[in-house]
PDB file of N, CA and C in Angstrom:
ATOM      1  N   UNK A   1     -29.631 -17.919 -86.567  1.00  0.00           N
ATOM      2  CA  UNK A   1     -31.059 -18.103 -86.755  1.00  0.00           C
ATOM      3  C   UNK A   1     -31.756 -16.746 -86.544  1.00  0.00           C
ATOM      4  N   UNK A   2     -32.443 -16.876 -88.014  1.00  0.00           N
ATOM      5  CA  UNK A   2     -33.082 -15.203 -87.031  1.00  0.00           C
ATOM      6  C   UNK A   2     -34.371 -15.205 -86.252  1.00  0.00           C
ATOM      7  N   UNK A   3     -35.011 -13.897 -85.905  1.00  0.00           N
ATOM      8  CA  UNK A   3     -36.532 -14.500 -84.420  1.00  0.00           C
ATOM      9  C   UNK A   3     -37.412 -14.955 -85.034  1.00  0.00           C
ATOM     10  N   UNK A   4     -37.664 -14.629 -86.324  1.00  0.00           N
ATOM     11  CA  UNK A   4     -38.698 -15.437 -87.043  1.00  0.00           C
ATOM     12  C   UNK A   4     -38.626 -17.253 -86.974  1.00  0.00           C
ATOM     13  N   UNK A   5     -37.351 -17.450 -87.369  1.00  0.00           N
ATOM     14  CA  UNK A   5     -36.914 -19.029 -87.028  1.00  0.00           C
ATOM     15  C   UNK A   5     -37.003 -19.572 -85.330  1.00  0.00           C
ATOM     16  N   UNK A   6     -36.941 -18.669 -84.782  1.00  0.00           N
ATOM     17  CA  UNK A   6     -36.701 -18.993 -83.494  1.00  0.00           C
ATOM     18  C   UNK A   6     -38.496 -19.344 -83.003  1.00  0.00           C
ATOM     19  N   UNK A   7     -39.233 -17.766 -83.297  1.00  0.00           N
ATOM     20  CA  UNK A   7     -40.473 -18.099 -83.255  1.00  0.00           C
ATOM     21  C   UNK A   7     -41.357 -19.285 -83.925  1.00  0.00           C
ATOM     22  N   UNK A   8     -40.878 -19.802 -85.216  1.00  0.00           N
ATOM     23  CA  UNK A   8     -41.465 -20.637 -85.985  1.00  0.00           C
ATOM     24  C   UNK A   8     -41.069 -21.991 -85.637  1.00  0.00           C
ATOM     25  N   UNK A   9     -39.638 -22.229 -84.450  1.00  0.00           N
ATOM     26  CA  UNK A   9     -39.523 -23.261 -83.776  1.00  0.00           C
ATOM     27  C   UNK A   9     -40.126 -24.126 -82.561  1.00  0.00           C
ATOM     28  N   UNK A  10     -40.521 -22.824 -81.669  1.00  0.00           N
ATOM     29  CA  UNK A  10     -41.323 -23.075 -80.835  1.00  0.00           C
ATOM     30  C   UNK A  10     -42.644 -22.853 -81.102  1.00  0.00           C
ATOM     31  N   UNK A  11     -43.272 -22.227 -82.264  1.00  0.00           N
ATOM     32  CA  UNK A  11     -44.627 -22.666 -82.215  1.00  0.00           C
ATOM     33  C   UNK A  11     -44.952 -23.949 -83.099  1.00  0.00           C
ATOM     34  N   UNK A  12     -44.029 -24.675 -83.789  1.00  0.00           N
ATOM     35  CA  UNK A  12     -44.187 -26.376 -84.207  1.00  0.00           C
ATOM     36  C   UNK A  12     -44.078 -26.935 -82.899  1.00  0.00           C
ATOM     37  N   UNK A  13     -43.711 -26.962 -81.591  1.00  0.00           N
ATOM     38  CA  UNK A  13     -43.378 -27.232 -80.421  1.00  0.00           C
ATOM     39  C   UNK A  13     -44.608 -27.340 -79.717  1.00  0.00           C
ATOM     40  N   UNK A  14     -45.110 -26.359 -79.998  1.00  0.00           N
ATOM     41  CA  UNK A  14     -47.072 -25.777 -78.958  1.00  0.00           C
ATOM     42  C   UNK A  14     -47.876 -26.599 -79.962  1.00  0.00           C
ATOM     43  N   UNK A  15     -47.880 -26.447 -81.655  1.00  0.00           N
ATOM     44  CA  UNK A  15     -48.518 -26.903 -82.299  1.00  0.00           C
ATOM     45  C   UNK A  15     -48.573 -28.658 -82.439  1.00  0.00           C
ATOM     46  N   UNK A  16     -47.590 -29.207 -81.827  1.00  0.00           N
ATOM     47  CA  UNK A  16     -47.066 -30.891 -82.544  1.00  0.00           C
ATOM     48  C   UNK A  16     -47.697 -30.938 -80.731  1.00  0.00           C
ATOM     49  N   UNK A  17     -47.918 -30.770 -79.411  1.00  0.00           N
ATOM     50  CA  UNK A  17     -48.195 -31.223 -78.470  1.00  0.00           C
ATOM     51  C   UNK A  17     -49.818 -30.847 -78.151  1.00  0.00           C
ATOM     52  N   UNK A  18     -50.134 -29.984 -78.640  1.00  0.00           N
ATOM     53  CA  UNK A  18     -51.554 -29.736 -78.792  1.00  0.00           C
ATOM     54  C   UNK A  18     -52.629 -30.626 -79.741  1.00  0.00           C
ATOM     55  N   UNK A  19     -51.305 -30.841 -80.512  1.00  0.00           N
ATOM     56  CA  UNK A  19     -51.965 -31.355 -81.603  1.00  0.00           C
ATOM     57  C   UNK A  19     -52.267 -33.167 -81.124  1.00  0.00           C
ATOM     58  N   UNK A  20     -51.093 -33.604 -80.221  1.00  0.00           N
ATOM     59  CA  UNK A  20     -51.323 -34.503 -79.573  1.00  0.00           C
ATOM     60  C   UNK A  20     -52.083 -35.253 -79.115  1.00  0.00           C
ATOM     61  N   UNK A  21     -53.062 -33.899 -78.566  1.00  0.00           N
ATOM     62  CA  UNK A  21     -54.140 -34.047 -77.205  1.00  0.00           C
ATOM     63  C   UNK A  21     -53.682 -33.837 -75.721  1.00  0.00           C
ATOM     64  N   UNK A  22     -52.691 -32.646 -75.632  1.00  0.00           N
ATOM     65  CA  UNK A  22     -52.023 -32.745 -74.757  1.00  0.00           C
ATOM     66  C   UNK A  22     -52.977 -31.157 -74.480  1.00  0.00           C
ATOM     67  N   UNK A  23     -53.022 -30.436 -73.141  1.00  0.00           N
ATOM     68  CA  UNK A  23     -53.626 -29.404 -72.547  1.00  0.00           C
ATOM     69  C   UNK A  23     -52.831 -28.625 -72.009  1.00  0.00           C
ATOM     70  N   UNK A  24     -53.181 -27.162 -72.223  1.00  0.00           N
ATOM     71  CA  UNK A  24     -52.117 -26.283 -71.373  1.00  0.00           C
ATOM     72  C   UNK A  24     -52.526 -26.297 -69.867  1.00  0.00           C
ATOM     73  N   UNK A  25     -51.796 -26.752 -68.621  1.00  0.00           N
ATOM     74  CA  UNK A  25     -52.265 -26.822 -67.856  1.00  0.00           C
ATOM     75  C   UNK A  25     -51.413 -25.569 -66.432  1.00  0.00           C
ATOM     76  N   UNK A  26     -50.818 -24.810 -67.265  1.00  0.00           N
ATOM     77  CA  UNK A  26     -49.849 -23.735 -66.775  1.00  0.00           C
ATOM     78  C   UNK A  26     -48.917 -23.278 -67.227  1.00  0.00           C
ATOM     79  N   UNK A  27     -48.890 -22.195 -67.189  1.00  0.00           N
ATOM     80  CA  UNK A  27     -47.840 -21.097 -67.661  1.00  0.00           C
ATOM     81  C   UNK A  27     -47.484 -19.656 -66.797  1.00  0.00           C
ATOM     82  N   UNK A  28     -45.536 -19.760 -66.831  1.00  0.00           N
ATOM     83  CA  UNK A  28     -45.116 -19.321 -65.199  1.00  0.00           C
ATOM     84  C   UNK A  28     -44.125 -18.132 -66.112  1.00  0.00           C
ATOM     85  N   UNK A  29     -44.398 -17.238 -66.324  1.00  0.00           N
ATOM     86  CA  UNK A  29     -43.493 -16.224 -66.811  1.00  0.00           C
ATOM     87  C   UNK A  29     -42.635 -15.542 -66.286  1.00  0.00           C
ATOM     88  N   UNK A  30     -41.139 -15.014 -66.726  1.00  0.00           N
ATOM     89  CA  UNK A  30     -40.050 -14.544 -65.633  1.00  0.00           C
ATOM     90  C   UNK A  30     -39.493 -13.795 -66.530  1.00  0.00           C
ATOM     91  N   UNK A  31     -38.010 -13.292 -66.347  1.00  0.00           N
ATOM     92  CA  UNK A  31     -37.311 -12.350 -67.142  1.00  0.00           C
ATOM     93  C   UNK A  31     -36.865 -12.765 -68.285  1.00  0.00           C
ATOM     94  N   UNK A  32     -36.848 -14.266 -68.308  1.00  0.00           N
ATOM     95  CA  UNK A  32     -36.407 -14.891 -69.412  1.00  0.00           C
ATOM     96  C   UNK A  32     -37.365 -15.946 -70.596  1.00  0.00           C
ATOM     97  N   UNK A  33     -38.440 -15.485 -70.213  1.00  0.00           N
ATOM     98  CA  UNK A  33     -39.448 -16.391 -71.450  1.00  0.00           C
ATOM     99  C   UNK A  33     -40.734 -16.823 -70.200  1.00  0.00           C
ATOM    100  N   UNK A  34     -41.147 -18.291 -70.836  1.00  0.00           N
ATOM    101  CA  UNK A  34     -42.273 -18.406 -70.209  1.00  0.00           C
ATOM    102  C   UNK A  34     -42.203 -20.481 -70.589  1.00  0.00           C
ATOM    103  N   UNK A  35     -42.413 -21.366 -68.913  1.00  0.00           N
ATOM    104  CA  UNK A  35     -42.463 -21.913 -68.773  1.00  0.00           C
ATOM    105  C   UNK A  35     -43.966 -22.696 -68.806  1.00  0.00           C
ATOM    106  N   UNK A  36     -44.312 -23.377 -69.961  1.00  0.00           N
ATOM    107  CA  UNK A  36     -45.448 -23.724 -70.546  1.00  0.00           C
ATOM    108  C   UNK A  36     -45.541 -25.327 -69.894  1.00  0.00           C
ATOM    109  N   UNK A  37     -46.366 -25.877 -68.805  1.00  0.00           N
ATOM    110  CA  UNK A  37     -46.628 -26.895 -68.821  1.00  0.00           C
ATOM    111  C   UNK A  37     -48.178 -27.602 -69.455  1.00  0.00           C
ATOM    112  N   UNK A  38     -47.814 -28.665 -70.326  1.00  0.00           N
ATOM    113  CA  UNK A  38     -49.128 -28.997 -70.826  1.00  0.00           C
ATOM    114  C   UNK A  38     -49.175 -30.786 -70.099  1.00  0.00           C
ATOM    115  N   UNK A  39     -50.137 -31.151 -70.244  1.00  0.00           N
ATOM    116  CA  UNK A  39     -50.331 -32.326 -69.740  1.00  0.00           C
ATOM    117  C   UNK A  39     -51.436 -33.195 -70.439  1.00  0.00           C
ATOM    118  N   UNK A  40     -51.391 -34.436 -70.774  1.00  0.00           N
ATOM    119  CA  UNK A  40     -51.847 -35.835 -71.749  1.00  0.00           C
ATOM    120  C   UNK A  40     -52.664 -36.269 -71.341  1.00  0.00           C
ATOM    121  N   UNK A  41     -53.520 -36.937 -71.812  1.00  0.00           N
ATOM    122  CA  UNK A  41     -54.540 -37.719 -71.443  1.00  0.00           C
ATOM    123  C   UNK A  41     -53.947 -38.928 -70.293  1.00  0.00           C
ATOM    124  N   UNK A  42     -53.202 -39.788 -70.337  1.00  0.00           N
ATOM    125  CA  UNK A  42     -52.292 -40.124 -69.702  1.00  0.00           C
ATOM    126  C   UNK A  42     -51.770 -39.971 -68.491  1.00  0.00           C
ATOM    127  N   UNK A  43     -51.620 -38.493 -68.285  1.00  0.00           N
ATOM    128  CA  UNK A  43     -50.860 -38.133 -66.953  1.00  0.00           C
ATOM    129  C   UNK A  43     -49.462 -37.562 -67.101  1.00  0.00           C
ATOM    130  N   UNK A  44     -49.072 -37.478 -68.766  1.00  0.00           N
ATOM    131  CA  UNK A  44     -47.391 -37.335 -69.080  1.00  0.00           C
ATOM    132  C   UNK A  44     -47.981 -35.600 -68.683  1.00  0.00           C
ATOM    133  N   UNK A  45     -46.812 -35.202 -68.126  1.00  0.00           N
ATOM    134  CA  UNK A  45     -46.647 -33.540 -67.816  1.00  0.00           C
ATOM    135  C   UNK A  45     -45.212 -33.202 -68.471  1.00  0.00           C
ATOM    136  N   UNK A  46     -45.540 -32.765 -69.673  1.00  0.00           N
ATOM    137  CA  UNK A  46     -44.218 -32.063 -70.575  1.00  0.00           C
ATOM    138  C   UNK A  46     -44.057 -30.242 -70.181  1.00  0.00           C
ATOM    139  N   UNK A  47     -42.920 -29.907 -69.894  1.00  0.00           N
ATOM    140  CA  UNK A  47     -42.804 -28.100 -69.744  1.00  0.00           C
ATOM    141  C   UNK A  47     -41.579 -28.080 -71.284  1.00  0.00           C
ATOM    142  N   UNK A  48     -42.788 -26.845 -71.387  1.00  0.00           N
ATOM    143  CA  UNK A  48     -41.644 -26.311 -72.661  1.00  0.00           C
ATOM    144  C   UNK A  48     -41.721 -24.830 -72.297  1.00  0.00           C
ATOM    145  N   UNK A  49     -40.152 -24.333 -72.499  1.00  0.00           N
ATOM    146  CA  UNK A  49     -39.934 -23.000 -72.327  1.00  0.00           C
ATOM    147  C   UNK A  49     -39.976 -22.184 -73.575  1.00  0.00           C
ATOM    148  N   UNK A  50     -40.393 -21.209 -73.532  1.00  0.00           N
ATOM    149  CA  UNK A  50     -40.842 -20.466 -74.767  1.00  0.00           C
ATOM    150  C   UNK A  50     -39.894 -18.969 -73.895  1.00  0.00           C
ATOM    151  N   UNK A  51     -38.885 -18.633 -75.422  1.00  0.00           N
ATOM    152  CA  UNK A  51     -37.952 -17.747 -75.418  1.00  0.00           C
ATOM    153  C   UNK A  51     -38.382 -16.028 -75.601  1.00  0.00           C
ATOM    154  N   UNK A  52     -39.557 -16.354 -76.793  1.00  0.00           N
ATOM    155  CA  UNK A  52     -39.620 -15.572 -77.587  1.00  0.00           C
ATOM    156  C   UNK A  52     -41.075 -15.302 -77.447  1.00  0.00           C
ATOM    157  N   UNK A  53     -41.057 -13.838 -77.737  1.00  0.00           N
ATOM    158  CA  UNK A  53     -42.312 -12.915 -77.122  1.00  0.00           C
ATOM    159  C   UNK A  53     -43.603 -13.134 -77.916  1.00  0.00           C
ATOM    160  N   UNK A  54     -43.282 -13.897 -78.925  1.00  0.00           N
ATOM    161  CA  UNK A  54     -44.189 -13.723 -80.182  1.00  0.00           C
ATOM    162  C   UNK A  54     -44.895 -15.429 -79.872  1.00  0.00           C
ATOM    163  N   UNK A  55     -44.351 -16.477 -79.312  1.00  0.00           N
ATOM    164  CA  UNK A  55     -44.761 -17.590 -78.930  1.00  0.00           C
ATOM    165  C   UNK A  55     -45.169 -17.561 -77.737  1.00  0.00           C
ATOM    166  N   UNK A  56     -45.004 -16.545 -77.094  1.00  0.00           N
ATOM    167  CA  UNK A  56     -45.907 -17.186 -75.513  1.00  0.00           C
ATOM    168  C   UNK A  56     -47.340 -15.897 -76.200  1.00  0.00           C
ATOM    169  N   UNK A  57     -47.594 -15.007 -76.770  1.00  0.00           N
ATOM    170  CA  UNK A  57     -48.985 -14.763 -77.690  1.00  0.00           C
ATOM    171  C   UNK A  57     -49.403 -15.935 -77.935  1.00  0.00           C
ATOM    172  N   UNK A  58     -48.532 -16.379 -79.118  1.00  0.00           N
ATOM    173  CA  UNK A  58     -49.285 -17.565 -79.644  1.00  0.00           C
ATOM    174  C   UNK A  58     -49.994 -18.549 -78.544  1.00  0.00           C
ATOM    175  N   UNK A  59     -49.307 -18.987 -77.909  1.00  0.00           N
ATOM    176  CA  UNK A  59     -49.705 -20.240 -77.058  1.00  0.00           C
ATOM    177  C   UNK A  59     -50.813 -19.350 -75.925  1.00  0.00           C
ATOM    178  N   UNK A  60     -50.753 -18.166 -75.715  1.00  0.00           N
ATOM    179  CA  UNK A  60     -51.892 -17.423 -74.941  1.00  0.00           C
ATOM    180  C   UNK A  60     -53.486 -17.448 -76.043  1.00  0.00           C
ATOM    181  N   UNK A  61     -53.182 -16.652 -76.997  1.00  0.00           N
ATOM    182  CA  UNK A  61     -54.048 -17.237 -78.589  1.00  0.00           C
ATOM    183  C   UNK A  61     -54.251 -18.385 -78.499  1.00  0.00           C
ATOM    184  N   UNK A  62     -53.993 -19.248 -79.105  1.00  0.00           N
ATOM    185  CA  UNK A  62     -54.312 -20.668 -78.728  1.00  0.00           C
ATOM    186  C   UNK A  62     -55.184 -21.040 -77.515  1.00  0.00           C
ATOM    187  N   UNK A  63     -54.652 -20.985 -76.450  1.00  0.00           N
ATOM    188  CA  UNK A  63     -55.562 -20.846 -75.156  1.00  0.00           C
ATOM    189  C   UNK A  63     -56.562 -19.973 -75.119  1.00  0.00           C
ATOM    190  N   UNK A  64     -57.138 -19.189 -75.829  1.00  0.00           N
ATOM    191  CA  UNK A  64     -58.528 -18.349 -75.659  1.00  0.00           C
ATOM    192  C   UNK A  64     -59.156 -18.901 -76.756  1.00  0.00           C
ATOM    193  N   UNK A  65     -58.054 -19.087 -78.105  1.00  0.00           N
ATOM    194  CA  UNK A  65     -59.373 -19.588 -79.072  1.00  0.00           C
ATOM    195  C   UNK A  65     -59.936 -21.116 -78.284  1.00  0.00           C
ATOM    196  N   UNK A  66     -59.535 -21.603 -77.480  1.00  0.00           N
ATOM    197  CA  UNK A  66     -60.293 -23.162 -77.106  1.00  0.00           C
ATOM    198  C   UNK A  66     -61.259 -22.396 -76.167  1.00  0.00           C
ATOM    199  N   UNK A  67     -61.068 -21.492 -75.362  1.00  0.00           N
ATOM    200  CA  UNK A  67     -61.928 -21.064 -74.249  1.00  0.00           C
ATOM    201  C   UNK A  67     -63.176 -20.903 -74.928  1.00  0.00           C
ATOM    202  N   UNK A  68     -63.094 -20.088 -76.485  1.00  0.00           N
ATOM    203  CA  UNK A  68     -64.434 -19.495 -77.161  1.00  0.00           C
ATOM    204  C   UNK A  68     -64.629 -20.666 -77.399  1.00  0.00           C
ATOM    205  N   UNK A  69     -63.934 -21.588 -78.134  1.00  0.00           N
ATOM    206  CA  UNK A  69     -64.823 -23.050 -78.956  1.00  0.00           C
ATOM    207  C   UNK A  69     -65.688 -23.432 -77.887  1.00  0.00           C
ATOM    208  N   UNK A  70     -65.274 -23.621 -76.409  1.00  0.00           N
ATOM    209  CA  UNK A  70     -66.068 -24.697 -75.467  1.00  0.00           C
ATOM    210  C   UNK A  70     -67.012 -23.792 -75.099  1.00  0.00           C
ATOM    211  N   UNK A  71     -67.107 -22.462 -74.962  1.00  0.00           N
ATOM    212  CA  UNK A  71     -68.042 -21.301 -74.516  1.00  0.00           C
ATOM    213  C   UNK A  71     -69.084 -21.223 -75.118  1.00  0.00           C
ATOM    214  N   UNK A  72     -68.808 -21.091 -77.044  1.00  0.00           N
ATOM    215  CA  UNK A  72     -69.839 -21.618 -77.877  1.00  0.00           C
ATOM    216  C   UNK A  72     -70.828 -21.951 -78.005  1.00  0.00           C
ATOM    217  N   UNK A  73     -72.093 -21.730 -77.385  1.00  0.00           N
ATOM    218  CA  UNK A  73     -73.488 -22.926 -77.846  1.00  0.00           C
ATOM    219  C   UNK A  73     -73.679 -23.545 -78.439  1.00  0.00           C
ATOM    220  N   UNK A  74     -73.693 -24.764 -78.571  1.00  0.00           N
ATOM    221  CA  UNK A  74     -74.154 -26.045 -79.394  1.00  0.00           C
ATOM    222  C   UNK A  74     -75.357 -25.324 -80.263  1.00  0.00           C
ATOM    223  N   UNK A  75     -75.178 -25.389 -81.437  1.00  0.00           N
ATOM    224  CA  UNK A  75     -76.063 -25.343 -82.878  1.00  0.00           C
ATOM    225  C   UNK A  75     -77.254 -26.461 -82.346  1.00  0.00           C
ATOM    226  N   UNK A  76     -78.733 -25.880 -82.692  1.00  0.00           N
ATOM    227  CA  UNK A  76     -79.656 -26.472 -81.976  1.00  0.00           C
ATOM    228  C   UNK A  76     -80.107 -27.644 -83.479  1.00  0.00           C
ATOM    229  N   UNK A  77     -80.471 -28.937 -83.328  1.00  0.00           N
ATOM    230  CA  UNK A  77     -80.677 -30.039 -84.244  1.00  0.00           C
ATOM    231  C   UNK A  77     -81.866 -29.276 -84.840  1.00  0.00           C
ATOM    232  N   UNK A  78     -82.377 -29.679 -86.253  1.00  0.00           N
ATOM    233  CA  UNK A  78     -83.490 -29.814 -87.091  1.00  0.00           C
ATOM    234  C   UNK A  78     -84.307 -30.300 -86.180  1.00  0.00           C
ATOM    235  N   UNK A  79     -85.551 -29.491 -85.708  1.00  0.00           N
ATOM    236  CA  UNK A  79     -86.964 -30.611 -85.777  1.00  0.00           C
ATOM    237  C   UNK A  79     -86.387 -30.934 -83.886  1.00  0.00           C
ATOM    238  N   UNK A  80     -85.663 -29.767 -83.231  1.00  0.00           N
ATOM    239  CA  UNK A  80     -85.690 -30.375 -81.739  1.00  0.00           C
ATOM    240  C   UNK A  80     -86.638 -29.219 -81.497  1.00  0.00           C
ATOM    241  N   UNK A  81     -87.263 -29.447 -80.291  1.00  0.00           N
ATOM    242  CA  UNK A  81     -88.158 -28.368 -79.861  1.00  0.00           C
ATOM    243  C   UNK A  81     -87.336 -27.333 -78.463  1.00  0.00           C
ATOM    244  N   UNK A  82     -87.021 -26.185 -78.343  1.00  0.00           N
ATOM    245  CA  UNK A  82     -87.005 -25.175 -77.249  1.00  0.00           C
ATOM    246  C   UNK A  82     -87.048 -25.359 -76.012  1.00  0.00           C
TER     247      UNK A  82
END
């Protein structure tokens, strides 16, 4: 497999549990990748280990683009007043 496959495995992995509704609720990095726990509406707490240097970006990416969405100001309605 080459790292492109490897990378394109684990980010269907970040992408199919996010996509869920599941939250990154920690990430523990060491010599060997990076231990991603996300957690469900539910209470399920899934860890996925991410190998490859180019997926723990991604899943860091991912985690800032939500930081800007919620940071965002709400677009003010037609016709509300200030």
């Amino acid at each position: 497999m080459t790292a492109f496959d490897d990378f394109a495995k684990e980010r269907a992995g970040i992408d199919a549990l996010l996509d869920q509704g599941f939250t990154v609720a920690g990430m523990a990095e060491d010599l060997d990748g990076a231990a991603v726990t996300f957690t469900g509406g539910t209470g399920v707490t899934v860890e996925l280990r991410l190998l490859t240097a180019d997926a723990r970006k991604y899943v860091t990416t991912r985690i800032l683009a939500a930081y800007q969405e919620a940071a965002r100001p709400q677009a003010k309605t037609a016709g509300s007043s200030a």
